[in-house]
Protein backbone atom coordinates (compact mmCIF):
# COMPACT_ATOMS: atom_id res chain seq x y z
CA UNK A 1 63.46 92.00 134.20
CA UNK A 2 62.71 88.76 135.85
CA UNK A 3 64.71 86.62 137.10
CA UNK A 4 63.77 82.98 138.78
CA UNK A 5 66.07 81.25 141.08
CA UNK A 6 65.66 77.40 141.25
CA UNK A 7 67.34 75.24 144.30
CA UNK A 8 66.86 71.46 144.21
CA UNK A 9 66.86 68.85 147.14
CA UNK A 10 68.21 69.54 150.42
CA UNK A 11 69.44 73.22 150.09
CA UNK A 12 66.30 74.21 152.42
CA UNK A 13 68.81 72.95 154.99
CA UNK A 14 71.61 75.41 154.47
CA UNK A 15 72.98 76.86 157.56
CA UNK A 16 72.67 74.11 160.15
CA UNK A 17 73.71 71.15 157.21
CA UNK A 18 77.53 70.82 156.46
CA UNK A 19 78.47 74.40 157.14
CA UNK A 20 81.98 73.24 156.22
CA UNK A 21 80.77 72.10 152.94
CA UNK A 22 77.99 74.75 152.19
CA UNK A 23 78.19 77.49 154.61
CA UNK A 24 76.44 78.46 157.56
CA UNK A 25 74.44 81.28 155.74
CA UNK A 26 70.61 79.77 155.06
CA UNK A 27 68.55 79.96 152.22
CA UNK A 28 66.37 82.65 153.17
CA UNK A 29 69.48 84.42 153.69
CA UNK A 30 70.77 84.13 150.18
CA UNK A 31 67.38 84.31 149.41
CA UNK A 32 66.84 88.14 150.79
CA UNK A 33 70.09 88.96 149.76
CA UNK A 34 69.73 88.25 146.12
CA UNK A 35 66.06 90.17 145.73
CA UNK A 36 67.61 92.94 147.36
CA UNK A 37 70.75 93.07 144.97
CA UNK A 38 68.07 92.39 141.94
CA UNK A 39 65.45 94.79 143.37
CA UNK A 40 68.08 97.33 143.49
CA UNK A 41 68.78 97.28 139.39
CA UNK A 42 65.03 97.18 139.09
CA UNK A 43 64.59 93.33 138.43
CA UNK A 44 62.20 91.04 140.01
CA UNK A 45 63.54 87.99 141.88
CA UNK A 46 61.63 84.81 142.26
CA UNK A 47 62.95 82.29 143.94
CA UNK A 48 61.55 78.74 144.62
CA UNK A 49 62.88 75.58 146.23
CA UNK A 50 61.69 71.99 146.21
CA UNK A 51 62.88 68.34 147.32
CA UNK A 52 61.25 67.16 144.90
CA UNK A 53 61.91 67.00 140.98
CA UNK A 54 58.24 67.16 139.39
CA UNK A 55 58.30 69.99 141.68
CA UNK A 56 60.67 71.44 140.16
CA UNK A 57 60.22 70.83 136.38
CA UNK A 58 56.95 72.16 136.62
CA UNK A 59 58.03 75.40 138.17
CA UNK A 60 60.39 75.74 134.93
CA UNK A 61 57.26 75.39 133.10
CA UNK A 62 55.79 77.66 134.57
CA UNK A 63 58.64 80.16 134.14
CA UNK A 64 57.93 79.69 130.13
CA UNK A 65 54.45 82.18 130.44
CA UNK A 66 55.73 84.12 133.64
CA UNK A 67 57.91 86.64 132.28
CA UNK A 68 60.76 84.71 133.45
CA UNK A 69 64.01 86.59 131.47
CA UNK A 70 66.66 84.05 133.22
CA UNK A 71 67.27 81.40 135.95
CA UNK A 72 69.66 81.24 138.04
CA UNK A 73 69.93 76.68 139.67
CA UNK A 74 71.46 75.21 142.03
CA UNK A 75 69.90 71.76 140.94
CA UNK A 76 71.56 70.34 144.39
CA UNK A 77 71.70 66.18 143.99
CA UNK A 78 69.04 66.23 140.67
CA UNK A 79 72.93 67.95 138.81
CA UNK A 80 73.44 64.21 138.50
CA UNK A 81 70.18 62.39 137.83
CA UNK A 82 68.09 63.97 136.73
CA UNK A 83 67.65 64.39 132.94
CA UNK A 84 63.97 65.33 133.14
CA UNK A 85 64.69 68.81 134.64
CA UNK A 86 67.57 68.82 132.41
CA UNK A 87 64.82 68.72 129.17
CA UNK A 88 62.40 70.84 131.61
CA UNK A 89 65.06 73.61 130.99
CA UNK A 90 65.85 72.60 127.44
CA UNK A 91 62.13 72.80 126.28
CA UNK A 92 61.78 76.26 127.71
CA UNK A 93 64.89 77.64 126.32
CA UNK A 94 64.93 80.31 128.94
CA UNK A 95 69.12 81.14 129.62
CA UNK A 96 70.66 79.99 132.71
CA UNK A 97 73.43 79.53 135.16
CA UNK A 98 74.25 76.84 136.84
CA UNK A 99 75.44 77.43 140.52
CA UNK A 100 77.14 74.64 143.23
CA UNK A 101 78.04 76.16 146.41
CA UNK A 102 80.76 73.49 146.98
CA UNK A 103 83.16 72.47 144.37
CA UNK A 104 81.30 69.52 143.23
CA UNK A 105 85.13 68.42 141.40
CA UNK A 106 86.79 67.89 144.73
CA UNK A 107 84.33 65.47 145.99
CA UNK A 108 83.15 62.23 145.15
CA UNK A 109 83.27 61.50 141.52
CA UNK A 110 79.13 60.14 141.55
CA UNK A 111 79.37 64.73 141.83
CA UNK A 112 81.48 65.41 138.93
CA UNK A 113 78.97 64.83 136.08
CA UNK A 114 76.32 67.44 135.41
CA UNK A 115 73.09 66.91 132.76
CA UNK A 116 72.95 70.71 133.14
CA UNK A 117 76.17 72.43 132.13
CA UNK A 118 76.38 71.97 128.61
CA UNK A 119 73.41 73.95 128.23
CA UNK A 120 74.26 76.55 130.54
CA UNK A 121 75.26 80.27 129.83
CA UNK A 122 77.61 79.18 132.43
CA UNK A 123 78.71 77.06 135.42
CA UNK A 124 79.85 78.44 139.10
CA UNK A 125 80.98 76.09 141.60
CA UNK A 126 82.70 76.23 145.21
CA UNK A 127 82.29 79.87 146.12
CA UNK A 128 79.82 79.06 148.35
CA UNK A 129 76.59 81.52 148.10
CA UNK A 130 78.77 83.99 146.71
CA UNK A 131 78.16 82.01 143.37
CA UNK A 132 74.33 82.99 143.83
CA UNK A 133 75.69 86.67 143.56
CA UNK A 134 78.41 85.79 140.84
CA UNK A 135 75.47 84.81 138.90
CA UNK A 136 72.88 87.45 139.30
CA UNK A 137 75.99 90.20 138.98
CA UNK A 138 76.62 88.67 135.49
CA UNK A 139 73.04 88.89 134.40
CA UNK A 140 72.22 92.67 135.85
CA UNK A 141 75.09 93.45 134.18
CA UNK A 142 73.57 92.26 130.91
CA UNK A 143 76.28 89.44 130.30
CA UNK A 144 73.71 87.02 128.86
CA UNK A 145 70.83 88.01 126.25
CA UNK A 146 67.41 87.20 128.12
CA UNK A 147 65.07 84.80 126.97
CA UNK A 148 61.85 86.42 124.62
C-alpha cells in the first residue's frame, strides 16, 4: 500500500516557527516517524512538501498513475484559498484526510473555512503532529477503502 503525504506552505518551518501553535517537532521529524510507523505494516510512505500550490496540484496528479492508495494533507494556508488543489484532489478521486496541527476553529475566523473537508474521509485538527499519526493509524488499520 501507498500512501502520499502532502504539506502545503510554510510547514517546512515546523520546529523553530510558533512552537506554541505547531510544536517544536520538525517536519522531517514527523516525516521519519510516519514512514517508519507505515513501513512497519508494510506500506510505502511518500511524503512531499511545497510553498507553492502548482507545486502541489501537480504532485496530486502525479499520485493518480503512482500507485498512490491514500493521502494524508495538511494543506497549511492553501485550506482556505485554494480551490484549485481542492479540484486537484477531486479529479483524482484518490481518499484522503485532512490534517491541521493547530485547531484552525480557535483562531482567526479567515482559518475556519476549509475547500477540503467536505470531500475528505475525514478531518483532524489541533493534536498537533499526533494528527499525522491519527491519520495514518486509521488508514493501516483499513478504516477507509483505498483508491483503485
Amino acid at each position: 500500500m501507498q500512501i502520499l503525504v502532502l504539506n502545503g506552505p510554510n510547514l517546512n518551518l515546523l520546529g523553530s516557527r510558533e512552537p506554541a501553535v505547531y510544536g517544536a517537532q520538525t517536519l522531517a521529524q514527523i516525516d521519519a516517524e510516519l514512514r517508519q510507523m507505515a513501513g512497519a505494516r508494510g506500506a510505502v510512505l511518500d511524503s512531499f512538501q511545497s510553498n507553492h500550490e502548482g507545486a502541489l496540484i501537480d504532485r496530486v496528479h502525479a499520485a493518480r498513475d503512482d500507485g498512490t492508495r491514500f493521502i494524508i494533507i495538511n494543506p497549511g494556508a492553501f485550506t482556505h484559498t485554494s480551490v484549485a488543489l481542492r479540484d486537484a484532489l477531486a479529479g483524482v478521486a484518490i481518499p484522503f484526510i485532512e490534517v491541521h496541527l493547530s485547531n484552525v476553529h480557535r483562531r482567526e475566523p479567515f482559518r475556519h473555512h476549509s475547500y477540503f473537508s467536505d470531500l475528505a474521509e475525514g478531518v483532524i485538527v489541533g493534536l498537533g503532529a499526533a494528527g499525522y499519526r491519527l491519520a495514518l493509524t486509521h488508514l493501516l488499520d483499513g478504516g477507509i477503502k483505498p483508491a483503485r
